[in-house]
Every structure is written in C-alpha cells, then in structure tokens.
C-alpha atoms as a PDB file:
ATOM      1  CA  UNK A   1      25.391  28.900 -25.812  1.00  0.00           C
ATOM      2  CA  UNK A   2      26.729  25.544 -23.802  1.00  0.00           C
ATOM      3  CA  UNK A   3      25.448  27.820 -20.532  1.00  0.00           C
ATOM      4  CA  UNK A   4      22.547  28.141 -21.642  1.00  0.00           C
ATOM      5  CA  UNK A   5      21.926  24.687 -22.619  1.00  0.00           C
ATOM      6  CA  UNK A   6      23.772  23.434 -19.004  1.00  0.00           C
ATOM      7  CA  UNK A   7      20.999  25.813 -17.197  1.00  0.00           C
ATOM      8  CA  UNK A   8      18.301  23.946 -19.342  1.00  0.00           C
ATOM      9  CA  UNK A   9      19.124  20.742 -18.200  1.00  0.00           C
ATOM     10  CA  UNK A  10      20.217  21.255 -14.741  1.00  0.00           C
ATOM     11  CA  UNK A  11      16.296  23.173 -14.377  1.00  0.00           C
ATOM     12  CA  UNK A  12      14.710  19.529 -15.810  1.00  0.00           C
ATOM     13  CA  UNK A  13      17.021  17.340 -13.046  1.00  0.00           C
ATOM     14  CA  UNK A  14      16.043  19.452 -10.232  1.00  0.00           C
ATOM     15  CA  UNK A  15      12.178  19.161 -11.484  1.00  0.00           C
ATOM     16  CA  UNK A  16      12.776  15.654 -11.640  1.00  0.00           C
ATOM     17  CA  UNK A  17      13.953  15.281  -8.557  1.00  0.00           C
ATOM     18  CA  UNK A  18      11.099  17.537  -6.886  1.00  0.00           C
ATOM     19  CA  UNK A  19       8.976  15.123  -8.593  1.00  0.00           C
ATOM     20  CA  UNK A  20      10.770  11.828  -7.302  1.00  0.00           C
ATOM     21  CA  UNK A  21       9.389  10.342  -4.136  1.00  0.00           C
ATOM     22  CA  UNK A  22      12.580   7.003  -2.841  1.00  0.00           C
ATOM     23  CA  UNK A  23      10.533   5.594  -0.263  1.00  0.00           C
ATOM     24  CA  UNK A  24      13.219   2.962   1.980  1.00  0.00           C
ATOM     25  CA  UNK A  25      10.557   0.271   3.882  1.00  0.00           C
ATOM     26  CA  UNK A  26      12.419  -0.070   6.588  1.00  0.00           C
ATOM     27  CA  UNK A  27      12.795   3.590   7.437  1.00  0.00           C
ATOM     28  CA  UNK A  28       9.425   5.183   7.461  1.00  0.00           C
ATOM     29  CA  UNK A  29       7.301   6.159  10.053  1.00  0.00           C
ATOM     30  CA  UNK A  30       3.728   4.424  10.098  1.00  0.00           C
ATOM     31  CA  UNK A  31       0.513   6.116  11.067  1.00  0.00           C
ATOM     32  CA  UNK A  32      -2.499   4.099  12.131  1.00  0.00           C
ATOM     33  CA  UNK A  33      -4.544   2.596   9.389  1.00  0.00           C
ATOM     34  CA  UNK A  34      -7.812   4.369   9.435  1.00  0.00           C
ATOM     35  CA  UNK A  35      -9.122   3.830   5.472  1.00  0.00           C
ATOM     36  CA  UNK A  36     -12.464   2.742   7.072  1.00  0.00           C
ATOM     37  CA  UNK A  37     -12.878   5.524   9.253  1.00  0.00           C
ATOM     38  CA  UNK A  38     -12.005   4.069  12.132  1.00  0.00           C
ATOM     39  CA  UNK A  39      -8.601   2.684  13.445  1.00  0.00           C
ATOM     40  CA  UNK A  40      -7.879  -0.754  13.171  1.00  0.00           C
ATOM     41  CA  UNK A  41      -5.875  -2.252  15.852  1.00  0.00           C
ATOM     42  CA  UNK A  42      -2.587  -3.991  14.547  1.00  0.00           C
ATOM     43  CA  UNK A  43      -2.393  -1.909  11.359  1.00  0.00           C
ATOM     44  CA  UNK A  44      -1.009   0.941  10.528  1.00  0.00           C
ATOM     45  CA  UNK A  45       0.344   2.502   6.861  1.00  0.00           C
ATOM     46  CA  UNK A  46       2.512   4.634   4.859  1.00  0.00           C
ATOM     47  CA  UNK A  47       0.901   6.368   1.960  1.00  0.00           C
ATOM     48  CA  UNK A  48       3.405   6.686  -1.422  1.00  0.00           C
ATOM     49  CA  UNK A  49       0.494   8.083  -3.823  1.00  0.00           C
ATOM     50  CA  UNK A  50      -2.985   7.229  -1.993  1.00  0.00           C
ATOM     51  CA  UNK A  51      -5.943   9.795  -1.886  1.00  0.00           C
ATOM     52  CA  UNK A  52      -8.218   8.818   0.987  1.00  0.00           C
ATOM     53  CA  UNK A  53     -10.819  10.686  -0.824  1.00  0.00           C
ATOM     54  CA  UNK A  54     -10.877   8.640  -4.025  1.00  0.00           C
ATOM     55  CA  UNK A  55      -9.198   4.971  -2.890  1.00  0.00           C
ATOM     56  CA  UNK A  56      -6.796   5.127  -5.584  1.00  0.00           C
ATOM     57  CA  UNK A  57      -3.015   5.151  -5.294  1.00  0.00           C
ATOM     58  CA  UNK A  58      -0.588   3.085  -3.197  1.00  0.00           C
ATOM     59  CA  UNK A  59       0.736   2.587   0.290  1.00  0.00           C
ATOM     60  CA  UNK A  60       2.864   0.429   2.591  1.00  0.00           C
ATOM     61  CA  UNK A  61       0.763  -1.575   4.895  1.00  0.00           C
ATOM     62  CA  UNK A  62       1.846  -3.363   8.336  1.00  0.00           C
ATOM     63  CA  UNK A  63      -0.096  -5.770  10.151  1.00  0.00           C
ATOM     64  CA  UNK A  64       1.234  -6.499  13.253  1.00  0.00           C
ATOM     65  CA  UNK A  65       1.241 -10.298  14.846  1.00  0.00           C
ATOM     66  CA  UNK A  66      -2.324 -11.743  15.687  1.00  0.00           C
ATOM     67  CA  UNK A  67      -3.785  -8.956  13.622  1.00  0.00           C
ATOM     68  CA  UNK A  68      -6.879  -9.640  11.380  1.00  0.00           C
ATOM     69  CA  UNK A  69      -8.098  -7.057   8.847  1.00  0.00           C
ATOM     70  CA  UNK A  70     -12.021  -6.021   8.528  1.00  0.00           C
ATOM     71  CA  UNK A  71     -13.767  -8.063   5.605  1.00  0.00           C
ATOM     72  CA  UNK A  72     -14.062  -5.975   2.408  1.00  0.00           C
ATOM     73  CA  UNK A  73     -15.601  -5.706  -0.872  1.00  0.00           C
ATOM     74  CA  UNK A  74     -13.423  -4.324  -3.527  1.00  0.00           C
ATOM     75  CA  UNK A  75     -14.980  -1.875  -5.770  1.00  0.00           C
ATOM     76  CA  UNK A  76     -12.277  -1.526  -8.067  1.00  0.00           C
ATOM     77  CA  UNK A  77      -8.789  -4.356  -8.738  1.00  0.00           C
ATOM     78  CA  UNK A  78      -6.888  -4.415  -5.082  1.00  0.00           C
ATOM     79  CA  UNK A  79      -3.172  -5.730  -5.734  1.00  0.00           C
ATOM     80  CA  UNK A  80      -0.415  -6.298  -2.943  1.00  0.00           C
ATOM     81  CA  UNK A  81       3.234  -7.454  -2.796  1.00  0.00           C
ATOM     82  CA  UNK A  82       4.246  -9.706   0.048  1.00  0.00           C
ATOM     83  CA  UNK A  83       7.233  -7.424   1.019  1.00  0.00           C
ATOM     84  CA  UNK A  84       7.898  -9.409   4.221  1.00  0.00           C
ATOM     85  CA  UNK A  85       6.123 -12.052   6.435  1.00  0.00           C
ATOM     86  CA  UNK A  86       3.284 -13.799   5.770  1.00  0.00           C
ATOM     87  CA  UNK A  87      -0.723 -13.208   5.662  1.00  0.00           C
ATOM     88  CA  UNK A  88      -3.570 -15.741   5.368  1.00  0.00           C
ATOM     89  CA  UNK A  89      -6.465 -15.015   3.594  1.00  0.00           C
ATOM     90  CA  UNK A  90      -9.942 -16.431   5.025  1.00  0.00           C
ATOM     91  CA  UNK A  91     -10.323 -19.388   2.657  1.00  0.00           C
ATOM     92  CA  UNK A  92      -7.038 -20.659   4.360  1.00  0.00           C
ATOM     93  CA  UNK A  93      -4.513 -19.690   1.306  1.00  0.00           C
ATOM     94  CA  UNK A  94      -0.967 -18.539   2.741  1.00  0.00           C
ATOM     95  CA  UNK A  95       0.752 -15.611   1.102  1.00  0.00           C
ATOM     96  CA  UNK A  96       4.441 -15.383   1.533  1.00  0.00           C
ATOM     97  CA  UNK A  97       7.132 -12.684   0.782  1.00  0.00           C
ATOM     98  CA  UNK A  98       7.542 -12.275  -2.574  1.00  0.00           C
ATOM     99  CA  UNK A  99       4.395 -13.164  -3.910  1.00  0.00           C
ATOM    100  CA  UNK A 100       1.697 -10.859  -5.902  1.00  0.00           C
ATOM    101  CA  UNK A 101      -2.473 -11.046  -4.761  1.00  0.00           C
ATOM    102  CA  UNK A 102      -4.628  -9.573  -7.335  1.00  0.00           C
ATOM    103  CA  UNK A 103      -8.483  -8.994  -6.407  1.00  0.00           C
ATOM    104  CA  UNK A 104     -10.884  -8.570  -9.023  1.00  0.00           C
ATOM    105  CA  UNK A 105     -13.541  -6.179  -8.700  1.00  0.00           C
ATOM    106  CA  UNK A 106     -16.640  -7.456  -6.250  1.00  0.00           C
ATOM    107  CA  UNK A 107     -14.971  -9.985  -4.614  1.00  0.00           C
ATOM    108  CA  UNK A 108     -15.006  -9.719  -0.683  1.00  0.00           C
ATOM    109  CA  UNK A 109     -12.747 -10.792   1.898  1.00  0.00           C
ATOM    110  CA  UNK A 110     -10.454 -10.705   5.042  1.00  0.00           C
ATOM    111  CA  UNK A 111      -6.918 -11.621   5.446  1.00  0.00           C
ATOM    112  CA  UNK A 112      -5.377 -12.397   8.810  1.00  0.00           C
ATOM    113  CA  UNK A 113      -1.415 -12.447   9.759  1.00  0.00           C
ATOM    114  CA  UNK A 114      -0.209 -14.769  12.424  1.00  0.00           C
ATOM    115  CA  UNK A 115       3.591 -13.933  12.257  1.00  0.00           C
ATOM    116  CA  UNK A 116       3.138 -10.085  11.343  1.00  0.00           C
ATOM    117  CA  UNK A 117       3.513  -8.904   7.614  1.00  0.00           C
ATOM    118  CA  UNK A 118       4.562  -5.872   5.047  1.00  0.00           C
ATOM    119  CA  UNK A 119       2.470  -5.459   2.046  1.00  0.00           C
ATOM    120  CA  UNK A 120       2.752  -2.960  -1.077  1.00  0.00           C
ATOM    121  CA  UNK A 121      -0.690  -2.201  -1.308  1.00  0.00           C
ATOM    122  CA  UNK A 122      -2.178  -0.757  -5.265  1.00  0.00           C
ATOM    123  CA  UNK A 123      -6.047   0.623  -5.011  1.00  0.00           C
ATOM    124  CA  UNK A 124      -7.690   2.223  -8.023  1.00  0.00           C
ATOM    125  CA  UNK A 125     -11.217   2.503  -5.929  1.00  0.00           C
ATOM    126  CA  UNK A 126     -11.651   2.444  -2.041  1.00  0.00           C
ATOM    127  CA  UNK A 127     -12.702  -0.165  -0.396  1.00  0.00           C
ATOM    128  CA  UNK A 128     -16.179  -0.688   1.271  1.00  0.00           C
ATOM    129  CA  UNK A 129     -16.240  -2.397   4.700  1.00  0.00           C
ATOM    130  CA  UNK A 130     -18.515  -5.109   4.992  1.00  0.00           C
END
C-alpha cells in the first residue's frame, strides 16, 4: 500500500513541476518587442504567460538607454514592477526600482527611459497604439 501511495505523490510533484515555469531576470534571452506589429528600437521582451493574440498575461520588458516607448491606450488595467532602473512617464513622473504603476482602463500614454530599465509587465487586454 505505502508504494502505491509514494507513486501517487511522486506522479503530482512531477506534474507540478511540468507545470512550474522559475524565470531568473538576469538570465534570459530577450527577443525584440514587436506587440504593435512592428519592432520597436530599444525594446525587447521575455514572455512568462503572454498571448500576443489576446494581450493578456505577463512578460519581462527591457528598454534600453535613450529608448522611448510608442504612446498607448490601454484597453484593459496595464500594471508594471520597476525591477531595475528607472523610466519616466510623459507627464514628467519618475519611476524607480521597486515601485508598482497601475493604468486604469482608457488612459493613454508613453514612458521614456534615460538610464535603461527592467519592468514586470501584467496585461489583461492588448494594447492599442496611438
């Protein structure tokens, strides 16, 4: 009977690790960032969860020095985590590692990063370029 049982549990940890998805920043290799369907120069990403067909999910994104992204209206809540660096939005306001942006549906903007940045991006909707 204990066999049994052992086989039971050791099929659940190896579905949970099939499952499981340890994603180390610093290690991954970035594609260019093409959500828009184009590439934008200075910013590539790592997708964790996102489906380019339906916006929602999460990814890693990096904006490179000088880079400035393409304004935007969110359709749906956009929330990022300042994972490193900073990036200014266009009203002037400074995010710095550590800190958590929420955007409410319909509001529009562009951010711009002077020093370079890493941001944990959460969609529920795609993004329209403006």
């Amino acid at each position: 009977m204990w066999k049994s049982k052992y086989r039971n549990i050791k099929t659940l940890l190896v579905k949970l690790v099939k499952s499981r998805k340890i994603i180390n920043p610093t290690k991954l290799k970035f594609t260019p960032f093409t959500n828009y369907g184009k590439q934008i120069s200075g910013m590539s990403w790592y997708k964790i969860s996102y489906d380019q067909n339906t916006g929602a999910g999460s990814y890693i994104l990096k904006m490179a020095p000088g880079t400035r992204s393409l304004r935007h209206k969110h359709q749906n809540y956009e929330e990022f985590y300042v994972l490193e660096g900073e990036l200014i939005d266009e009203d002037n306001t400074t995010f710095k590692k550590g800190d958590i942006i929420s955007y409410k549906p319909g509001s529009e903007h562009s951010s711009f990063s002077k020093k370079g940045c890493l941001l944990l991006v959460f969609l529920r909707k795609k993004n329209k370029a403006l």
